[in-house]
C-alpha atoms as a PDB file:
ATOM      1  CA  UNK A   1       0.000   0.000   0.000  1.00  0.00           C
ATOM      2  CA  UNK A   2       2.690   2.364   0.679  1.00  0.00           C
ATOM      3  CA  UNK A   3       4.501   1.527  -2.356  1.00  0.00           C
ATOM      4  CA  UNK A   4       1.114   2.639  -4.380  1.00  0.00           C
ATOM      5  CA  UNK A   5       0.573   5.989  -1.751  1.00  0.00           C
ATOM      6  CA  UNK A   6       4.093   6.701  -3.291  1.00  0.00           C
ATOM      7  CA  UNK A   7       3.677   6.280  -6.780  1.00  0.00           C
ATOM      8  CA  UNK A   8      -0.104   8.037  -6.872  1.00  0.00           C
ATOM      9  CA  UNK A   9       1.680  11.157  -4.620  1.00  0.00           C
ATOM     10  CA  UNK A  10       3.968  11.114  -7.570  1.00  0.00           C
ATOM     11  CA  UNK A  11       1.965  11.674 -10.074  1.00  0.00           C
ATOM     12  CA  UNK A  12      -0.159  13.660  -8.784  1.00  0.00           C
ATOM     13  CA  UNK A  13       2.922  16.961  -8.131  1.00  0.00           C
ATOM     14  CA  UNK A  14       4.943  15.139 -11.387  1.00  0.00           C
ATOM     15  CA  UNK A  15       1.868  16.678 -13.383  1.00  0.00           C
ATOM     16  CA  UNK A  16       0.128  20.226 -12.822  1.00  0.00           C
ATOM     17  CA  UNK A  17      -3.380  18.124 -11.299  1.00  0.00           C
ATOM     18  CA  UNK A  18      -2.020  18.541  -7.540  1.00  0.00           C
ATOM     19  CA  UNK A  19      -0.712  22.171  -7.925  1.00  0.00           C
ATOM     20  CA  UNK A  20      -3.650  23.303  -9.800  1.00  0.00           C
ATOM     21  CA  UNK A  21      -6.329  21.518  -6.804  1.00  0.00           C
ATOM     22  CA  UNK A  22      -4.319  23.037  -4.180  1.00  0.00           C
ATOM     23  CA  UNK A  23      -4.174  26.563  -5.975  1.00  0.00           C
ATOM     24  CA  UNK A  24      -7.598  26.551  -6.679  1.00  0.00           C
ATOM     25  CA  UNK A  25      -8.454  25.951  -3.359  1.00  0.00           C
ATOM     26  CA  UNK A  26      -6.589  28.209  -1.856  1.00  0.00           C
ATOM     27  CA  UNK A  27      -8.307  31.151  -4.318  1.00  0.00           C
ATOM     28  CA  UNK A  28     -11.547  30.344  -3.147  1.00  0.00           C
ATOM     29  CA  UNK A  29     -10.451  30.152   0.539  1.00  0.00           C
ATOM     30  CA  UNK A  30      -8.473  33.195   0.270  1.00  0.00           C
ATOM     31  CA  UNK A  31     -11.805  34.863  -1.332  1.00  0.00           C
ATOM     32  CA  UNK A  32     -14.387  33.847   1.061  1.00  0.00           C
ATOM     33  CA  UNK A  33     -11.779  34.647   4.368  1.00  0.00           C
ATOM     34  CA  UNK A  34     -11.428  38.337   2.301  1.00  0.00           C
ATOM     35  CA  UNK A  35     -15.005  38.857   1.851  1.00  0.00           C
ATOM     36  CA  UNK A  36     -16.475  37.208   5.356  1.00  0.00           C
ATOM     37  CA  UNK A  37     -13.678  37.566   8.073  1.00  0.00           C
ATOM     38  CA  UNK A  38     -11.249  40.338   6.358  1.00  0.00           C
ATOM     39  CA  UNK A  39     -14.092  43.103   5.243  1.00  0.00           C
ATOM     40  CA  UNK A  40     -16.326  41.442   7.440  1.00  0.00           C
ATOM     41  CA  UNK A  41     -14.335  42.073  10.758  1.00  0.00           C
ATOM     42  CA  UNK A  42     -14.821  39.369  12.167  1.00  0.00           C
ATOM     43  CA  UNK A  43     -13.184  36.051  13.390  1.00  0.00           C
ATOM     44  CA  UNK A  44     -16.169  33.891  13.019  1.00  0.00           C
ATOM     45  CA  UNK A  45     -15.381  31.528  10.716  1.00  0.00           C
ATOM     46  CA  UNK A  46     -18.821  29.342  10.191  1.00  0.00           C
ATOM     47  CA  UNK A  47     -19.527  31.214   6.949  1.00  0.00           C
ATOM     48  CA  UNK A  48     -16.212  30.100   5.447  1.00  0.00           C
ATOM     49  CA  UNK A  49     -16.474  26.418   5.856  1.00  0.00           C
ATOM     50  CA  UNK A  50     -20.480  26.664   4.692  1.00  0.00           C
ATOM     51  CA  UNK A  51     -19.114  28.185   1.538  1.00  0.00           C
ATOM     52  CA  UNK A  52     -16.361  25.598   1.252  1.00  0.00           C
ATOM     53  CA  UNK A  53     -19.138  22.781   1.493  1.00  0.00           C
ATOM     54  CA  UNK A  54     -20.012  23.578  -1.879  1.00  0.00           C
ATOM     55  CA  UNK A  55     -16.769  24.346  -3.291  1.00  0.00           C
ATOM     56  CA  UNK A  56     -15.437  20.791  -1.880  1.00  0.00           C
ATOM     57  CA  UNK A  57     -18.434  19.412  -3.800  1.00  0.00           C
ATOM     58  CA  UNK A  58     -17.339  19.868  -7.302  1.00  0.00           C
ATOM     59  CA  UNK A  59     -13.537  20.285  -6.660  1.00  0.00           C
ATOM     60  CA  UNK A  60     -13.117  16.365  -5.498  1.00  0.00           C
ATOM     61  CA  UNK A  61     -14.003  15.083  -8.680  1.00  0.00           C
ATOM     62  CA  UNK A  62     -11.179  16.815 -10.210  1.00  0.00           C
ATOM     63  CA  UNK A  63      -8.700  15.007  -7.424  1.00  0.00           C
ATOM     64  CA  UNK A  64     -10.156  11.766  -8.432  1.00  0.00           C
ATOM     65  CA  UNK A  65     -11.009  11.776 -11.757  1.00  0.00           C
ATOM     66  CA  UNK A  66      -7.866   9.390 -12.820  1.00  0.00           C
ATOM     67  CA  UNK A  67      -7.429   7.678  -9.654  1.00  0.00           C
ATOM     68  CA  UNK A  68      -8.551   4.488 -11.356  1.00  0.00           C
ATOM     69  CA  UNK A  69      -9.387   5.175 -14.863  1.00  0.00           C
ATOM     70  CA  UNK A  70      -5.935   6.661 -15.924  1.00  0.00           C
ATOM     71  CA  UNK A  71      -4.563   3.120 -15.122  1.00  0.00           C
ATOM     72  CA  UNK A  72      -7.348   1.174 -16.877  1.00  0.00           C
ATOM     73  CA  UNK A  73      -6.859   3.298 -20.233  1.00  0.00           C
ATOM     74  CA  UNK A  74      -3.634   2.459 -19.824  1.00  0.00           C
ATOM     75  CA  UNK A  75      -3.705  -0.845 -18.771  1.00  0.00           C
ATOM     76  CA  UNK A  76      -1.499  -0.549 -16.063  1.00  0.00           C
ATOM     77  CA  UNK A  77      -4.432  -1.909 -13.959  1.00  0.00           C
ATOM     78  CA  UNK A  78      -3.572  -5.359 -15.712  1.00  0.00           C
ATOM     79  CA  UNK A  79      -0.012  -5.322 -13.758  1.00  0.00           C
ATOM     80  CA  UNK A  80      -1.481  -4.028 -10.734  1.00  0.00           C
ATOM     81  CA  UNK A  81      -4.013  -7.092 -10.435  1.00  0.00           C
ATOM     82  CA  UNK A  82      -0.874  -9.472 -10.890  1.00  0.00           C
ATOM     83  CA  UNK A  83       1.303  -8.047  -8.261  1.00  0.00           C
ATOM     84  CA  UNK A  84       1.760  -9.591  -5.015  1.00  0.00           C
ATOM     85  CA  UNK A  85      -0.218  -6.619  -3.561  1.00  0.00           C
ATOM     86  CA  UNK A  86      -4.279  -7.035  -2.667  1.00  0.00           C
ATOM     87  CA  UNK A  87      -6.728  -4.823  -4.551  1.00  0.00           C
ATOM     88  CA  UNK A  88      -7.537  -3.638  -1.040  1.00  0.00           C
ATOM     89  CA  UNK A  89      -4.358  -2.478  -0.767  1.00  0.00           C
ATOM     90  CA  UNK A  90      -3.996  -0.754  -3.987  1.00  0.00           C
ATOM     91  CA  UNK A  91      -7.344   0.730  -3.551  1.00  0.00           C
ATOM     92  CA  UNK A  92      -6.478   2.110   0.161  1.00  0.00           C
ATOM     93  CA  UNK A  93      -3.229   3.295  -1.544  1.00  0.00           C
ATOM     94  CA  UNK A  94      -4.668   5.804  -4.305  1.00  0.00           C
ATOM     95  CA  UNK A  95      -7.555   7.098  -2.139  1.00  0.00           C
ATOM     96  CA  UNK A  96      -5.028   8.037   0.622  1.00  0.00           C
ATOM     97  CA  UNK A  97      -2.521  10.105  -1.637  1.00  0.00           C
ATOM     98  CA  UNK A  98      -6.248  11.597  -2.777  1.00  0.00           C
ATOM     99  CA  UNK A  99      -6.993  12.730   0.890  1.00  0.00           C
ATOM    100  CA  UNK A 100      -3.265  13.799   1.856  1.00  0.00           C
ATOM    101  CA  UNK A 101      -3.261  16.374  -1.251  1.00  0.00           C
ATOM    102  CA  UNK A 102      -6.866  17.342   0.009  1.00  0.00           C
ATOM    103  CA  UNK A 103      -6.013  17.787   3.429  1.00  0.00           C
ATOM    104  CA  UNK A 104      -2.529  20.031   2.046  1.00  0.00           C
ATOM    105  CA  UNK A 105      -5.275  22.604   0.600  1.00  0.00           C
ATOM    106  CA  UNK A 106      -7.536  22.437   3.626  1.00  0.00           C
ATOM    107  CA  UNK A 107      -4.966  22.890   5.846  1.00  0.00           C
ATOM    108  CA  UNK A 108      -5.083  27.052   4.264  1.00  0.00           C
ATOM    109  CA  UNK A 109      -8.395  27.237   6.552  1.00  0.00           C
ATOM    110  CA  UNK A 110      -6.076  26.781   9.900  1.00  0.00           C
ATOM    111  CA  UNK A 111      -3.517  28.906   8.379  1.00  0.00           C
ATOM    112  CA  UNK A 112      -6.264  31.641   8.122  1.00  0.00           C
ATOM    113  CA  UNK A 113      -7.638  31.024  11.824  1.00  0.00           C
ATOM    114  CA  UNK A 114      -3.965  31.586  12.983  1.00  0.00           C
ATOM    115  CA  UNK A 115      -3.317  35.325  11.289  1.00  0.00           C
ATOM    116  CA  UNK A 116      -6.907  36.028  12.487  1.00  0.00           C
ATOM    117  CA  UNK A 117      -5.587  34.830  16.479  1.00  0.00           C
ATOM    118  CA  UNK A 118      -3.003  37.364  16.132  1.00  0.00           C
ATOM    119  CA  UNK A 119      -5.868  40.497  15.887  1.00  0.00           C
ATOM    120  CA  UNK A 120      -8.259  38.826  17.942  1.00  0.00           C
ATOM    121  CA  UNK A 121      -9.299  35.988  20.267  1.00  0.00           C
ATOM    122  CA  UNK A 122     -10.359  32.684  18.137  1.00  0.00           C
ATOM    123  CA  UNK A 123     -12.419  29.898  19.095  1.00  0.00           C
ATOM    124  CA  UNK A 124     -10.271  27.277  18.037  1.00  0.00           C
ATOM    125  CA  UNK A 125     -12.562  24.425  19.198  1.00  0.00           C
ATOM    126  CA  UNK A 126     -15.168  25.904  16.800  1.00  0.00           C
ATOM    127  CA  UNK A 127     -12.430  25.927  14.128  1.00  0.00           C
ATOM    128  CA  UNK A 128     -11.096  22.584  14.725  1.00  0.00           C
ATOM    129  CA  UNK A 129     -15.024  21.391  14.754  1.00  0.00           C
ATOM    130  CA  UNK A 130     -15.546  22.957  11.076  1.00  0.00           C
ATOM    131  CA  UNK A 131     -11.997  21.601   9.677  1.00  0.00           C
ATOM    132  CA  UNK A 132     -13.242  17.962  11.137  1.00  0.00           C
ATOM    133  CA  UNK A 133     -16.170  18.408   9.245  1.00  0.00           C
ATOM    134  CA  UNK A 134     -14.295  19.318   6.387  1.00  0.00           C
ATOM    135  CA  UNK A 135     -12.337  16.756   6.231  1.00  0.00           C
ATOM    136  CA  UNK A 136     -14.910  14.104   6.857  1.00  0.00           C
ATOM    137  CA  UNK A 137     -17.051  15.554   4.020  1.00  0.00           C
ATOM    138  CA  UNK A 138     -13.806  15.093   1.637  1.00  0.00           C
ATOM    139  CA  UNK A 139     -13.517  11.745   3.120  1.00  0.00           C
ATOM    140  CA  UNK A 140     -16.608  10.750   1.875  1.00  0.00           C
ATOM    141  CA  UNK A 141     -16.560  12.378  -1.505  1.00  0.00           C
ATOM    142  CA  UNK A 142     -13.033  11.289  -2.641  1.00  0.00           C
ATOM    143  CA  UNK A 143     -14.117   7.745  -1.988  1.00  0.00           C
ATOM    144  CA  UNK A 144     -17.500   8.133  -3.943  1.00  0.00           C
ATOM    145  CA  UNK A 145     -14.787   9.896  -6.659  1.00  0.00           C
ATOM    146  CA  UNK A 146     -12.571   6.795  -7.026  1.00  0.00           C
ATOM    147  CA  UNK A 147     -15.334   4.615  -6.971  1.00  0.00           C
ATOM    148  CA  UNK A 148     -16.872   6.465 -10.240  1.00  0.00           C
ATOM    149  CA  UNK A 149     -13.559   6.445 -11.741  1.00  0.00           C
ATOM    150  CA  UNK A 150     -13.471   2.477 -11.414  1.00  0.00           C
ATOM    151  CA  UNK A 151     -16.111   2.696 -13.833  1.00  0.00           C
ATOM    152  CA  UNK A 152     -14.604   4.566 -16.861  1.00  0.00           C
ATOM    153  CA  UNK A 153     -11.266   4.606 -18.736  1.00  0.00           C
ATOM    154  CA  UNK A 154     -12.292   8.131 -19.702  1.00  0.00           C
ATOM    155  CA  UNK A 155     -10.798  11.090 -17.274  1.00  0.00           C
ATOM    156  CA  UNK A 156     -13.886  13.387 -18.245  1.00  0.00           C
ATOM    157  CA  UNK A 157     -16.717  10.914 -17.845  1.00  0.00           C
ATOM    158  CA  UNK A 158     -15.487  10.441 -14.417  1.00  0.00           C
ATOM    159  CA  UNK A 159     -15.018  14.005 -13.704  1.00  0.00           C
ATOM    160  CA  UNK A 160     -18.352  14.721 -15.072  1.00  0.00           C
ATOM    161  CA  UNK A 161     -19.891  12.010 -12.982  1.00  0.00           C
ATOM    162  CA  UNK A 162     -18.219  13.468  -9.983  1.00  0.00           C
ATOM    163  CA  UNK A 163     -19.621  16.693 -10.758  1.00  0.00           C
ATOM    164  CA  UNK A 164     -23.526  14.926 -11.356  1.00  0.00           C
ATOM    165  CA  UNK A 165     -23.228  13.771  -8.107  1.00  0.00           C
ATOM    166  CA  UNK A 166     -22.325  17.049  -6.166  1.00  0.00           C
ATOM    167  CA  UNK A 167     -25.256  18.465  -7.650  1.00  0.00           C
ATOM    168  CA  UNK A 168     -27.441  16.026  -6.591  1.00  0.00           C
ATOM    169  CA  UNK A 169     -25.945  15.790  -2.968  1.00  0.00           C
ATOM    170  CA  UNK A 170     -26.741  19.779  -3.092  1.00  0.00           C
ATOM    171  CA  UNK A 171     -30.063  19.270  -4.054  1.00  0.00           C
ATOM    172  CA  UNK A 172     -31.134  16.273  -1.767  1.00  0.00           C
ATOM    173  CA  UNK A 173     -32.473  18.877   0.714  1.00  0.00           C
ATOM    174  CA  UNK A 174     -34.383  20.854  -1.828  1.00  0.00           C
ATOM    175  CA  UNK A 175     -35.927  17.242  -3.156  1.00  0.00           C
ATOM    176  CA  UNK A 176     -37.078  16.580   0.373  1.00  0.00           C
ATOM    177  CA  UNK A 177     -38.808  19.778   1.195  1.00  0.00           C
ATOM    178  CA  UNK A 178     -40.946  18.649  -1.641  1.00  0.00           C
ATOM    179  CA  UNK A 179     -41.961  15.109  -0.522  1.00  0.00           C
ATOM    180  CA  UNK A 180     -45.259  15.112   1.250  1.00  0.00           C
ATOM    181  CA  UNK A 181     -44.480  11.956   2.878  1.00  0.00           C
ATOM    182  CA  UNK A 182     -43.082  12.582   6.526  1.00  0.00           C
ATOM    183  CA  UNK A 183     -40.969   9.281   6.516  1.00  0.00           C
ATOM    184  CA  UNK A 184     -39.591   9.875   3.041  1.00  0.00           C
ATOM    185  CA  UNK A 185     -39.094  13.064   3.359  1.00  0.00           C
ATOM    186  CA  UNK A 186     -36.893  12.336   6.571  1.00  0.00           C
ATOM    187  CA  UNK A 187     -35.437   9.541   5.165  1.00  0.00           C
ATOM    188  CA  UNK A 188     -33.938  11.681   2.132  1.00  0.00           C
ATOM    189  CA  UNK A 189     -32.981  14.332   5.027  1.00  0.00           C
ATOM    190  CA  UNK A 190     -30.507  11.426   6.611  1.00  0.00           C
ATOM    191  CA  UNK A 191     -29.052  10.791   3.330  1.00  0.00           C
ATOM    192  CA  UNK A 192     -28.174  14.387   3.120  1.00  0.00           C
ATOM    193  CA  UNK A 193     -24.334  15.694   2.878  1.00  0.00           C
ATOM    194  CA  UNK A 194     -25.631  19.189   3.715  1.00  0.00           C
ATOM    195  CA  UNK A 195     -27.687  18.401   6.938  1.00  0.00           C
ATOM    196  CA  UNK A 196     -24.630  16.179   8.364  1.00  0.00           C
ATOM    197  CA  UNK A 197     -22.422  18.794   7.648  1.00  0.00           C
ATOM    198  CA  UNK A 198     -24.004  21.794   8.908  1.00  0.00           C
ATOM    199  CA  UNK A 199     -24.032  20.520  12.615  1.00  0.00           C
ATOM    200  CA  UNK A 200     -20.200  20.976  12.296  1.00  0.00           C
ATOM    201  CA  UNK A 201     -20.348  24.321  11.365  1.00  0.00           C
ATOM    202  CA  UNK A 202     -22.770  25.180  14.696  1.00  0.00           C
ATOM    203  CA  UNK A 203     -19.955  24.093  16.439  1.00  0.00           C
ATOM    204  CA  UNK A 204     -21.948  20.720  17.312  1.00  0.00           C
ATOM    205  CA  UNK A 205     -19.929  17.144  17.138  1.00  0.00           C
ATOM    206  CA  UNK A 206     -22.816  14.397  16.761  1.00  0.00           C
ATOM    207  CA  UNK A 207     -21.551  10.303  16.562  1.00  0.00           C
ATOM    208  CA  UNK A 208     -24.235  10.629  13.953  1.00  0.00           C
ATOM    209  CA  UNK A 209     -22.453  12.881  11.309  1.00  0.00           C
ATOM    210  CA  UNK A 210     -19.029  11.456  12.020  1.00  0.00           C
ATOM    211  CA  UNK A 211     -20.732   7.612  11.046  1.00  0.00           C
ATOM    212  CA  UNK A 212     -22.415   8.803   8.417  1.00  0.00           C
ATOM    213  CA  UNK A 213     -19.657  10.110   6.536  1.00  0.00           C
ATOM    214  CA  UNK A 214     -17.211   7.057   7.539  1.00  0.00           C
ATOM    215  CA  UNK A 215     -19.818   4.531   6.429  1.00  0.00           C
ATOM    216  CA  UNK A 216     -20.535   5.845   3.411  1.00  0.00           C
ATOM    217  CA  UNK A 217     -16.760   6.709   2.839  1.00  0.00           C
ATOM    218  CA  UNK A 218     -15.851   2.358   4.172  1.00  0.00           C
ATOM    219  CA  UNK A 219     -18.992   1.892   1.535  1.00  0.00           C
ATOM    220  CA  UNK A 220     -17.717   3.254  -1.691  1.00  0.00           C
ATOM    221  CA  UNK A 221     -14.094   2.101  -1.047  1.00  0.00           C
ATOM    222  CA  UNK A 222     -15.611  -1.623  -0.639  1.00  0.00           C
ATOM    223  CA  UNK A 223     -17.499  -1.010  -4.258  1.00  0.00           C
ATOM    224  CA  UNK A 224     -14.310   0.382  -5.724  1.00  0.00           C
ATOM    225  CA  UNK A 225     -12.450  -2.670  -4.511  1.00  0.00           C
ATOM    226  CA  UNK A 226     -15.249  -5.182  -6.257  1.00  0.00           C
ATOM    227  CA  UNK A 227     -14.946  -3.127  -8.650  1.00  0.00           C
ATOM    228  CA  UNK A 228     -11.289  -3.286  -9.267  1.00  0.00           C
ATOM    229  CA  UNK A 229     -10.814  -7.510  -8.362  1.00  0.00           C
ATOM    230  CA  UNK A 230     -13.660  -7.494 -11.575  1.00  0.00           C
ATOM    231  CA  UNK A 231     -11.107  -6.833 -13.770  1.00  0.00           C
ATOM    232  CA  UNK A 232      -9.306  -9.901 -12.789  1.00  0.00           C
ATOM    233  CA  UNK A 233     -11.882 -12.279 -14.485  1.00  0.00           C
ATOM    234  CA  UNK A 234     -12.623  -9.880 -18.269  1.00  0.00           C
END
């Protein structure tokens, strides 16, 4: 696994796709901690990471997009499947160096909480509470990523597909307001990025939100792996 954490860390600062993910990051950070804490005057920070929700959204699919399929175009996934290592392995591997690079551009957000701490008093348990969010959100949406780039040998379809699915996780709270059903309508709630990750941003920490976004992160990363070992028997 570490060999593969290596080799995917590589490639992804060998080629512009790291610098650009971090850099674009860091523009809309830098923007929103202008326009909210800067001009704002002010060292809450909640308005920040609500804005980052959505730019996390449709910035992970870019980070993933040739996790897998850049290797099954290229049918490096052939030599991978005959190595000694498990697809497990492999799998845990590339979605790691995915969340390292992620976590290098959300670590701006602390950065930003520090030069506000040196005009003013911070809540850094508030802080630390939105960046755990954060990062469980990313969690949860890089392994969804990889698992839609298992699918495709095409960069762009899974980029695209990535980018599908943001929208619908944006919209799944919209789609329940309109379901006249009580139980549905709360059922569609649960399944909801936005809801789960909101509670981080009140400064709240709920076993809830934390499971939901490991399951469904230990859920896609289990497809992706089925998805992979498949390969072994076309």
């Amino acid at each position: 696994m570490i060999a593969i954490l290596k080799r995917e860390m590589n490639a992804y600062f060998d080629s512009p796709l790291g610098y650009v993910f971090i850099a674009v990051y860091y523009l809309f950070a830098g923007y929103f901690f202008l326009l909210y804490n800067l001009y704002g005057n002010s060292t809450d920070m909640r308005a920040l990471f609500e804005m980052m929700f959505t730019v996390t959204l449709f910035l992970i699919p870019v980070l993933t997009m040739r996790l897998m399929s850049e290797d099954r175009k290229a049918k490096t996934d052939q030599l991978l499947l005959m190595s000694p290592v498990s697809g497990t392995a492999i799998v845990a591997g590339k979605f790691l160096a995915a969340l390292f690079v992620y976590l290098i551009a959300m670590a701006i957000t602390l950065v930003q909480a520090a030069v506000l701490s040196r005009f003013a008093v911070v809540e850094w348990s508030v802080v630390l509470g939105h960046f755990i969010g954060l990062f469980l959100l990313g969690t949860a949406l890089t392994a969804i990523g990889i698992f839609i780039s298992a699918l495709t040998e095409n960069q762009v379809i899974a980029a695209i597909g990535g980018f599908c699915t943001g929208f619908f996780l944006m919209l799944l709270d919209s789609v329940a307001g309109m379901i006249t059903n009580t139980r549905l309508a709360g059922f569609v709630t649960d399944l909801s990025f936005q809801t789960h990750y909101k509670n981080f941003t009140y400064g709240l920490f709920d076993v809830a939100d934390i499971v939901f976004y490991v399951s469904v992160a230990v859920l896609f990363l289990f497809l992706t792996v089925c998805a992979f070992e498949k390969r072994r028997f076309e």
